[in-house]
C-alpha atoms as a PDB file:
ATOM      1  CA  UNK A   1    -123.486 -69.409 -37.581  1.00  0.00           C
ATOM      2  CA  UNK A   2    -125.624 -71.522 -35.486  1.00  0.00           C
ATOM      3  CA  UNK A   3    -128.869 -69.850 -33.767  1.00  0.00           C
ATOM      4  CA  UNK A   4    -127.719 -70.608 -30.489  1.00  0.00           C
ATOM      5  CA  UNK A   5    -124.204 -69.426 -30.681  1.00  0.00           C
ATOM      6  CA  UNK A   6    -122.595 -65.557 -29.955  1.00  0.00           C
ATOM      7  CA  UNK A   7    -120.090 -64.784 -30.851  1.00  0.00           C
ATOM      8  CA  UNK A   8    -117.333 -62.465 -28.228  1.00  0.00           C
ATOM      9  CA  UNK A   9    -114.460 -60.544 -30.287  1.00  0.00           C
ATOM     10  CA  UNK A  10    -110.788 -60.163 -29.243  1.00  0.00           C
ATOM     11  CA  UNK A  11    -110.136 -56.530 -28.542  1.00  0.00           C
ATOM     12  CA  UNK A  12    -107.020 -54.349 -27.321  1.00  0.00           C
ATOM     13  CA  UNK A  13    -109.038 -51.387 -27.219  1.00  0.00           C
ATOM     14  CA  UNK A  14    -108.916 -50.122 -23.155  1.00  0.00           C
ATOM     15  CA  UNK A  15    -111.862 -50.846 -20.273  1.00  0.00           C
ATOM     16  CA  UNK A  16    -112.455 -47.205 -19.715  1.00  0.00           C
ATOM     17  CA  UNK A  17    -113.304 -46.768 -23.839  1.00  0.00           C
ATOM     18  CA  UNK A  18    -115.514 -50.347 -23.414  1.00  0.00           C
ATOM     19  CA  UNK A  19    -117.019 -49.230 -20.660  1.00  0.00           C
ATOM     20  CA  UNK A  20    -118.879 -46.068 -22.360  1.00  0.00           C
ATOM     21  CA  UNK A  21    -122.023 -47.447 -23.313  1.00  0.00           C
ATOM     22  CA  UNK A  22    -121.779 -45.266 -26.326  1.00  0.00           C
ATOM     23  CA  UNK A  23    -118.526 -45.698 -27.177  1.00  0.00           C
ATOM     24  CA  UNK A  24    -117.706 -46.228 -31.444  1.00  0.00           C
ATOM     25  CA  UNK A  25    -117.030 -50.488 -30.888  1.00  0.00           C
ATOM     26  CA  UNK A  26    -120.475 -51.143 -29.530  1.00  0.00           C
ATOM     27  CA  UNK A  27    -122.219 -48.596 -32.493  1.00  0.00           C
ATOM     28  CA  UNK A  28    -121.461 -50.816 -35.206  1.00  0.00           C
ATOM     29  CA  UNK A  29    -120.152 -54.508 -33.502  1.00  0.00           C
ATOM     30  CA  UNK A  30    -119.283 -57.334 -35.578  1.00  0.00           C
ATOM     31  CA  UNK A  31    -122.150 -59.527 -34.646  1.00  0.00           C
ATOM     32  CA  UNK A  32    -125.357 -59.065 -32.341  1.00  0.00           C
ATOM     33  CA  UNK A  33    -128.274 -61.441 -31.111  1.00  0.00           C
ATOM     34  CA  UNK A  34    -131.224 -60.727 -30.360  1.00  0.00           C
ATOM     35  CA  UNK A  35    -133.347 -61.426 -26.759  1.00  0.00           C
ATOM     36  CA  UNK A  36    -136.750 -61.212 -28.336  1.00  0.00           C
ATOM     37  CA  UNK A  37    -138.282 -64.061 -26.924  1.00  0.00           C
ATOM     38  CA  UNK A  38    -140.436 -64.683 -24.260  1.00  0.00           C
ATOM     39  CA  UNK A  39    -138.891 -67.723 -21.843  1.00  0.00           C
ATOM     40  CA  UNK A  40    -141.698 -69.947 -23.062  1.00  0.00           C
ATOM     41  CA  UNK A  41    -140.373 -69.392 -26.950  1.00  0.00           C
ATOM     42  CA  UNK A  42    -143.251 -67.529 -28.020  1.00  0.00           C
ATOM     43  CA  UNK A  43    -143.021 -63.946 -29.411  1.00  0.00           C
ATOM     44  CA  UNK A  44    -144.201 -60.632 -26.912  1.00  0.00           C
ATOM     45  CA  UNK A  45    -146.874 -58.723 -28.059  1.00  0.00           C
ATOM     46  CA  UNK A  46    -146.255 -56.031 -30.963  1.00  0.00           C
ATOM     47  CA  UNK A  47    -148.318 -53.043 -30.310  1.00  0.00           C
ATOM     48  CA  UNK A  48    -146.637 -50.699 -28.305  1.00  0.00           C
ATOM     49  CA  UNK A  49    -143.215 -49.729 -27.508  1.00  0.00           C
ATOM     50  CA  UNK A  50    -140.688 -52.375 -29.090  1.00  0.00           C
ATOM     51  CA  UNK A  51    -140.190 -54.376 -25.819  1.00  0.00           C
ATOM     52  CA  UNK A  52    -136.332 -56.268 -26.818  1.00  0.00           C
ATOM     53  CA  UNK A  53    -133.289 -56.236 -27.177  1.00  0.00           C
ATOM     54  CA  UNK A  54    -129.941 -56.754 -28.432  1.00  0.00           C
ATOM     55  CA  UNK A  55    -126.612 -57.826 -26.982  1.00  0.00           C
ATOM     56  CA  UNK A  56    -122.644 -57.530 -28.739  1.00  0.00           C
ATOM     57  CA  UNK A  57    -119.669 -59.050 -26.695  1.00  0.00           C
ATOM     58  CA  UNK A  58    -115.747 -58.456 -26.694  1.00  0.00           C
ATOM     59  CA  UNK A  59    -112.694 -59.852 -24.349  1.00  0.00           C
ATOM     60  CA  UNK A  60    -109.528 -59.152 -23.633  1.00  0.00           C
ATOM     61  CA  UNK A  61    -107.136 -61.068 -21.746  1.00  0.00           C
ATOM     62  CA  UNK A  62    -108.154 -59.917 -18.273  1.00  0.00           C
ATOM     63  CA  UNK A  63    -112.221 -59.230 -18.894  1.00  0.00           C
ATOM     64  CA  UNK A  64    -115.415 -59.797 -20.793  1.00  0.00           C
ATOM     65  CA  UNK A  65    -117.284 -57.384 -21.720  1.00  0.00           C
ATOM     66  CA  UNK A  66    -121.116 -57.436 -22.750  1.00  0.00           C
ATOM     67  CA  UNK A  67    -123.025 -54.432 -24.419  1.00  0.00           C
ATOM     68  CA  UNK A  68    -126.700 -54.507 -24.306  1.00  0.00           C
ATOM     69  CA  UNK A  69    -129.507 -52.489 -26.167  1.00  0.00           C
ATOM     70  CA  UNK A  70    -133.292 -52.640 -24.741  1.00  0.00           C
ATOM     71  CA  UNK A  71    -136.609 -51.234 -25.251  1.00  0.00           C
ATOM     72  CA  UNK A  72    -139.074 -51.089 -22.721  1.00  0.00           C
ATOM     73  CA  UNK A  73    -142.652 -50.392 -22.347  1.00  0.00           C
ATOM     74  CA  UNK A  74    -142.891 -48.688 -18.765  1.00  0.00           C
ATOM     75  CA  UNK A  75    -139.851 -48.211 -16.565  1.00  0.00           C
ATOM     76  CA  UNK A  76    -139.796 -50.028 -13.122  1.00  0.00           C
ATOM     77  CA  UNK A  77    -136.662 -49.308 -11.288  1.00  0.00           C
ATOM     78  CA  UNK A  78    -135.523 -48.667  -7.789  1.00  0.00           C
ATOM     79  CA  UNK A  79    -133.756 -45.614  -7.506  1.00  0.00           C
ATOM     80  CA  UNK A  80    -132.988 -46.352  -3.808  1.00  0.00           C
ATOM     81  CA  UNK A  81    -130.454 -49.407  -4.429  1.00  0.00           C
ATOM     82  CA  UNK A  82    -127.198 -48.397  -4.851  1.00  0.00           C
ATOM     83  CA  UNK A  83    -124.905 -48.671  -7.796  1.00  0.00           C
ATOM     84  CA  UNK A  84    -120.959 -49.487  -6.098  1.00  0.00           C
ATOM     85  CA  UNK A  85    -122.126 -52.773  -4.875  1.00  0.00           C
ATOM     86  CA  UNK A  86    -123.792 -55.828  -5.685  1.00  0.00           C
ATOM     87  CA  UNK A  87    -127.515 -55.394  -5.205  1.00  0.00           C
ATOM     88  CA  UNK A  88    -129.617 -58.616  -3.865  1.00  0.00           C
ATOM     89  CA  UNK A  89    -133.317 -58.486  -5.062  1.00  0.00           C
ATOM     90  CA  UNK A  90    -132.375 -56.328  -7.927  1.00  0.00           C
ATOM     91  CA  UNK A  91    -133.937 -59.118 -10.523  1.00  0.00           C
ATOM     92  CA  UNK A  92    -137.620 -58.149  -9.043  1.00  0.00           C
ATOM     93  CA  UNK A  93    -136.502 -54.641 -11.142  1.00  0.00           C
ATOM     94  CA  UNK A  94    -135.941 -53.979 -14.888  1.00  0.00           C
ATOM     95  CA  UNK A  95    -132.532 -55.772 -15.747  1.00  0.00           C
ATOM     96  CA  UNK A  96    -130.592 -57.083 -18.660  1.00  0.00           C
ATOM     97  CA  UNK A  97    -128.690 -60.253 -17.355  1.00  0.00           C
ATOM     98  CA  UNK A  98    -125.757 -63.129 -18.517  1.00  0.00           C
ATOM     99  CA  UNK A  99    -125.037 -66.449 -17.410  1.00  0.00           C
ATOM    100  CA  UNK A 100    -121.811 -67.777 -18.316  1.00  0.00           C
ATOM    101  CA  UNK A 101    -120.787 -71.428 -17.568  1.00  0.00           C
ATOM    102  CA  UNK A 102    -117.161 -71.775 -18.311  1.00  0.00           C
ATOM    103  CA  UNK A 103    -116.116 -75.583 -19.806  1.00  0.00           C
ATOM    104  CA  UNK A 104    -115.970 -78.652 -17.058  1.00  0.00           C
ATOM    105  CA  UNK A 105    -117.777 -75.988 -14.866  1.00  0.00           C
ATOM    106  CA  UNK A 106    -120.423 -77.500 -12.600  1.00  0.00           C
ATOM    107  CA  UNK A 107    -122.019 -74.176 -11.326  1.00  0.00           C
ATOM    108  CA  UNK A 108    -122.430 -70.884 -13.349  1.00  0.00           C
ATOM    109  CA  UNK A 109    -122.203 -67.258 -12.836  1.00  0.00           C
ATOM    110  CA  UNK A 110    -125.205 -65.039 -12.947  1.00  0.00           C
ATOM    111  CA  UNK A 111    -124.435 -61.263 -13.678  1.00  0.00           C
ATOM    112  CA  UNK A 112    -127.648 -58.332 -14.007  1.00  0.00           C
ATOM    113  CA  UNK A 113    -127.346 -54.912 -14.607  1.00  0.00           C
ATOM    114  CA  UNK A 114    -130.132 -51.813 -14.499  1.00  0.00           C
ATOM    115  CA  UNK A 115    -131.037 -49.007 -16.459  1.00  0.00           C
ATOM    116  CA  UNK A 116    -129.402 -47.382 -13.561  1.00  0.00           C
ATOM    117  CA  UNK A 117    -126.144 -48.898 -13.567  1.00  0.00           C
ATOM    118  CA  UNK A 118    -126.799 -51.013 -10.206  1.00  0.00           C
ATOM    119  CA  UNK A 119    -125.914 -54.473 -10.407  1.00  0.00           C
ATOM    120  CA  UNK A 120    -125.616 -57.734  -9.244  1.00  0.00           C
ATOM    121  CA  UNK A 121    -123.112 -60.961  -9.501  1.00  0.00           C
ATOM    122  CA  UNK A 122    -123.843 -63.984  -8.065  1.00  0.00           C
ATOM    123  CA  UNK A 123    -121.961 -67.601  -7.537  1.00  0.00           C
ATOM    124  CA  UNK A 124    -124.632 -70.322  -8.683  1.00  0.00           C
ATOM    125  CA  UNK A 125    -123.615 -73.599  -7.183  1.00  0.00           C
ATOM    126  CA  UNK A 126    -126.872 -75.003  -7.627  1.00  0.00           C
ATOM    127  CA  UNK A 127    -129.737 -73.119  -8.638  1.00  0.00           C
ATOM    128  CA  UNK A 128    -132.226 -72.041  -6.138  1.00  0.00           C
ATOM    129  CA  UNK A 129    -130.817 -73.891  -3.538  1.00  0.00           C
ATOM    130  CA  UNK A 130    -127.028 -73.185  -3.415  1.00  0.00           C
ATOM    131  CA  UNK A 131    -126.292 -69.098  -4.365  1.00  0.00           C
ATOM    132  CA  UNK A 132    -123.290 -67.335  -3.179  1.00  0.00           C
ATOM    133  CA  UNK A 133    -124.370 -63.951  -3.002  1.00  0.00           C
ATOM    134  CA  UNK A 134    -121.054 -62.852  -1.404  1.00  0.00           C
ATOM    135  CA  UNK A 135    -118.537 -63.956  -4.286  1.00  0.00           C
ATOM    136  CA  UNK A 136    -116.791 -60.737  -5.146  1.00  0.00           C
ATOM    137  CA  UNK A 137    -116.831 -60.461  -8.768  1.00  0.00           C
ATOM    138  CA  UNK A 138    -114.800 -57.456  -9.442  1.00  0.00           C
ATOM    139  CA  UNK A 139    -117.938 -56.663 -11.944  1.00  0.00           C
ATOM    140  CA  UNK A 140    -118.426 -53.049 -13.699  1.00  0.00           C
ATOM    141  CA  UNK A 141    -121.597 -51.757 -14.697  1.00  0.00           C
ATOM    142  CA  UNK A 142    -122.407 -48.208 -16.751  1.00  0.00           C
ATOM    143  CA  UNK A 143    -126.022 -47.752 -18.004  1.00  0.00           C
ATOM    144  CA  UNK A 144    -127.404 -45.078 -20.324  1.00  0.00           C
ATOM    145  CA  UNK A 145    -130.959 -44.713 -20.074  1.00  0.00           C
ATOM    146  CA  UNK A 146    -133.087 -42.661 -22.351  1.00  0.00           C
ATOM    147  CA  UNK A 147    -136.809 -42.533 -20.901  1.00  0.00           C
ATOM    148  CA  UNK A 148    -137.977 -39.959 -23.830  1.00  0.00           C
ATOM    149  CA  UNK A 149    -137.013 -42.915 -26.410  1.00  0.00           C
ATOM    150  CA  UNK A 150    -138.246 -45.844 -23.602  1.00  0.00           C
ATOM    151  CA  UNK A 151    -134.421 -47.284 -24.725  1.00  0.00           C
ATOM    152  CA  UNK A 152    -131.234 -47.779 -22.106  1.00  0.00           C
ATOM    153  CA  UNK A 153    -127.993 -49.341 -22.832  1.00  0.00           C
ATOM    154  CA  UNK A 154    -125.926 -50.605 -20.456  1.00  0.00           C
ATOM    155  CA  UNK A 155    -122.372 -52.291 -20.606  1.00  0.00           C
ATOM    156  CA  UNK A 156    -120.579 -54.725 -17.552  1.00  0.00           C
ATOM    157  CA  UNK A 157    -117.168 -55.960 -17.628  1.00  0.00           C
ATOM    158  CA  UNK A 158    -116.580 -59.118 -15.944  1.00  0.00           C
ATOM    159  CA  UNK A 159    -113.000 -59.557 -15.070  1.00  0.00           C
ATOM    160  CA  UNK A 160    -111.870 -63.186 -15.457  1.00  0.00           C
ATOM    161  CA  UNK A 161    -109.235 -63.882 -12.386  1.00  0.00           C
ATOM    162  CA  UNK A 162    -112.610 -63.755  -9.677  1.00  0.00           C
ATOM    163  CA  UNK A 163    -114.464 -66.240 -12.034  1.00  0.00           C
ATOM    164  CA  UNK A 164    -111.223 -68.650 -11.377  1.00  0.00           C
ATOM    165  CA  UNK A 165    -111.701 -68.329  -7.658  1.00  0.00           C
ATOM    166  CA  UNK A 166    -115.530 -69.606  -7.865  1.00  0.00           C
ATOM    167  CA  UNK A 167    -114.758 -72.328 -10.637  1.00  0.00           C
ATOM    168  CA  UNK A 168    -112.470 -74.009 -12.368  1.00  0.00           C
ATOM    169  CA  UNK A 169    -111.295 -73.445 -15.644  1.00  0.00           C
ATOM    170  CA  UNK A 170    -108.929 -72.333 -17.830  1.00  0.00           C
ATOM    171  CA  UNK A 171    -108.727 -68.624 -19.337  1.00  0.00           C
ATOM    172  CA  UNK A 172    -110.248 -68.370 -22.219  1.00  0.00           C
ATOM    173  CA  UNK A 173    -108.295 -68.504 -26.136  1.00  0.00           C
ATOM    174  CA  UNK A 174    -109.462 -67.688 -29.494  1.00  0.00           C
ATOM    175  CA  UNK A 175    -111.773 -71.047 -29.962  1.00  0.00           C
ATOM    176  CA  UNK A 176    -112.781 -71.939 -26.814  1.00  0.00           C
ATOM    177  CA  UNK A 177    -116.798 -72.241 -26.245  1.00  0.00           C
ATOM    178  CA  UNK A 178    -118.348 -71.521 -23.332  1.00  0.00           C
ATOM    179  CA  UNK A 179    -122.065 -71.925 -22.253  1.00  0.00           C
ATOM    180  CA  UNK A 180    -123.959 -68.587 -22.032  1.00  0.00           C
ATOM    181  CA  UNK A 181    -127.072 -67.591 -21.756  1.00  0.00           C
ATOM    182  CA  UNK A 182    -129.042 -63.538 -21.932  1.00  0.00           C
ATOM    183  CA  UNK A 183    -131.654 -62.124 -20.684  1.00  0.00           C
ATOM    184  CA  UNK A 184    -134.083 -59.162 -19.882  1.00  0.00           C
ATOM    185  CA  UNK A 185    -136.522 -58.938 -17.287  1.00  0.00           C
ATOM    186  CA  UNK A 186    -139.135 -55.570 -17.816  1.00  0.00           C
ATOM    187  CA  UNK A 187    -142.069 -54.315 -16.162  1.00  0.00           C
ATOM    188  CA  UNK A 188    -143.694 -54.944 -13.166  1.00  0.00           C
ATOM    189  CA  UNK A 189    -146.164 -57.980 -12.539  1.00  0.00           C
ATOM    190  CA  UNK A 190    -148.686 -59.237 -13.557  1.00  0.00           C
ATOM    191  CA  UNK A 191    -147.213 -57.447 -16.667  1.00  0.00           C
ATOM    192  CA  UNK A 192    -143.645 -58.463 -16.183  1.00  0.00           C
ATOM    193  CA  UNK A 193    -141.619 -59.664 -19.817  1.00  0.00           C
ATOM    194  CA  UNK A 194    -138.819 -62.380 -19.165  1.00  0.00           C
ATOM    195  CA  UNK A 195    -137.459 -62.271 -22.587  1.00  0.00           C
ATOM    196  CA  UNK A 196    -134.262 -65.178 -23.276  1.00  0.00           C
ATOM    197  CA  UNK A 197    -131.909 -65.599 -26.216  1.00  0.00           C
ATOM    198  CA  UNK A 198    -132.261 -68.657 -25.901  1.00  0.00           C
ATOM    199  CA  UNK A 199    -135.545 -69.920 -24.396  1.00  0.00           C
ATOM    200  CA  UNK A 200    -136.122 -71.709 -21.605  1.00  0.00           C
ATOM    201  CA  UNK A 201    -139.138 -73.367 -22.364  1.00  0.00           C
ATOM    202  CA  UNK A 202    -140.453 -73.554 -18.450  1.00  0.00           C
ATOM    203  CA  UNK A 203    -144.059 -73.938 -17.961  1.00  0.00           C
ATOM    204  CA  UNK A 204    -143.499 -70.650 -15.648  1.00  0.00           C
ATOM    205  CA  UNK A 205    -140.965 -67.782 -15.798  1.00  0.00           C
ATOM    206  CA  UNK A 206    -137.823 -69.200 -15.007  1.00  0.00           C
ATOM    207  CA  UNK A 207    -134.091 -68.314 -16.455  1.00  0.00           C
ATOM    208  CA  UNK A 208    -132.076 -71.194 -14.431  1.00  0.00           C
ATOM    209  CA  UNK A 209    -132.307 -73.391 -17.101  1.00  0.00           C
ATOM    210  CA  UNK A 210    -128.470 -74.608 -17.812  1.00  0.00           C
ATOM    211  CA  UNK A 211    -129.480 -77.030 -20.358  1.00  0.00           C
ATOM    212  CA  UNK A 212    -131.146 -74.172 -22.548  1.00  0.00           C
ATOM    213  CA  UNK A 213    -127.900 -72.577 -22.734  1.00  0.00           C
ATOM    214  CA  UNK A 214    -126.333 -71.508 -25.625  1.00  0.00           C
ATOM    215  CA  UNK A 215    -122.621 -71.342 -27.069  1.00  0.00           C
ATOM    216  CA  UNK A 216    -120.514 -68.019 -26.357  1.00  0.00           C
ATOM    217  CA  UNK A 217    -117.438 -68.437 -28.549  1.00  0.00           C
ATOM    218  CA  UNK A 218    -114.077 -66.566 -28.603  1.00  0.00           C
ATOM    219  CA  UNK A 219    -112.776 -65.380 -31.538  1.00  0.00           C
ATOM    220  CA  UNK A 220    -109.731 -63.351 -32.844  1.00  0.00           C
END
């Protein structure tokens, strides 16, 4: 399998059991990648806590769902956002982030979620200058966080009819590739770690990169 390509597995198992950050499917998944790497491509430093993470993906016919594993250094959250709506800002915070860009799709769709379970979905028509903030997603977010182990998981499930309303594109089969990117943002400046899947490669911090995307695939 290609670097650069994740894979998302068919599943009839229910939202409610995918949703459970815990739950038996995201224990032992049938693949994972890694978000290791700093945006630049280079390699955070190793003493310390492990500061990465993982992330597994299934779908069903109405949703996708993504399942991530992190490990942090020092927890920087705000407990004060709320966590049954999306949150604007909450990217300054500690957050574990997809971008999916559907085939023929012009824009992309930026989802975050916190060790907290707040999160945010966002409509990007053209990045940093064209953001709906106010596309309703229909996005799900359950965190687990574990400060003794300085671990959280979290899961979202993006439902696919509210993507069709902010692009346009077909629902998704067994074969199709979309382009996807992951990522975690952790700690607070000046040290702040913007890790990628797939690296950016911006002289600064910077995760709107389209063209550094990788592949998501659908398969049986």
């Amino acid at each position: 399998m290609p670097e650069n390509c994740i894979y998302s597995y068919k599943t009839e198992k229910e939202p409610v059991e995918l949703l459970d950050p815990e739950a038996s499917a995201w224990k032992d998944p049938l693949q994972t990648a890694a978000i290791s790497l700093l945006w630049n491509g280079k390699a955070p430093r190793t003493s310390g806590p492990v500061i990465s993470g993982r992330v597994a993906s299934f779908w069903t016919a109405e949703s996708i769902f993504f399942h991530f594993r992190c490990g942090y250094e020092e927890l920087h959250v705000n407990r004060d956002y709320p966590a049954d709506c999306s949150v604007e800002g909450l990217w300054d915070y500690d957050v574990a982030e997809v971008f999916l860009q559907p085939p023929g799709c012009s824009g992309y769709l930026e989802y975050e979620v916190s060790p907290l379970s707040q999160f945010l979905a966002a409509h990007i028509i053209t990045p940093w200058k064209n953001v709906d903030f106010s596309w309703d997603s229909g996005m799900k977010a359950r965190a687990l966080l574990r400060e003794e182990a300085s671990v959280w998981n979290a899961v979202i499930e993006l439902p696919i009819q509210p993507m069709l309303k902010a692009e346009s594109f077909h629902r998704p089969v067994a074969g199709d590739i979309w382009r996807a990117n992951m990522f975690l943002a952790l700690g607070a400046e000046p040290s702040r770690h913007y890790l990628c899947w797939q690296p950016t490669l911006t002289e600064t911090p910077n995760f709107h990169v389209p063209e550094a995307f990788g592949c998501l695939l659908f398969r049986e």
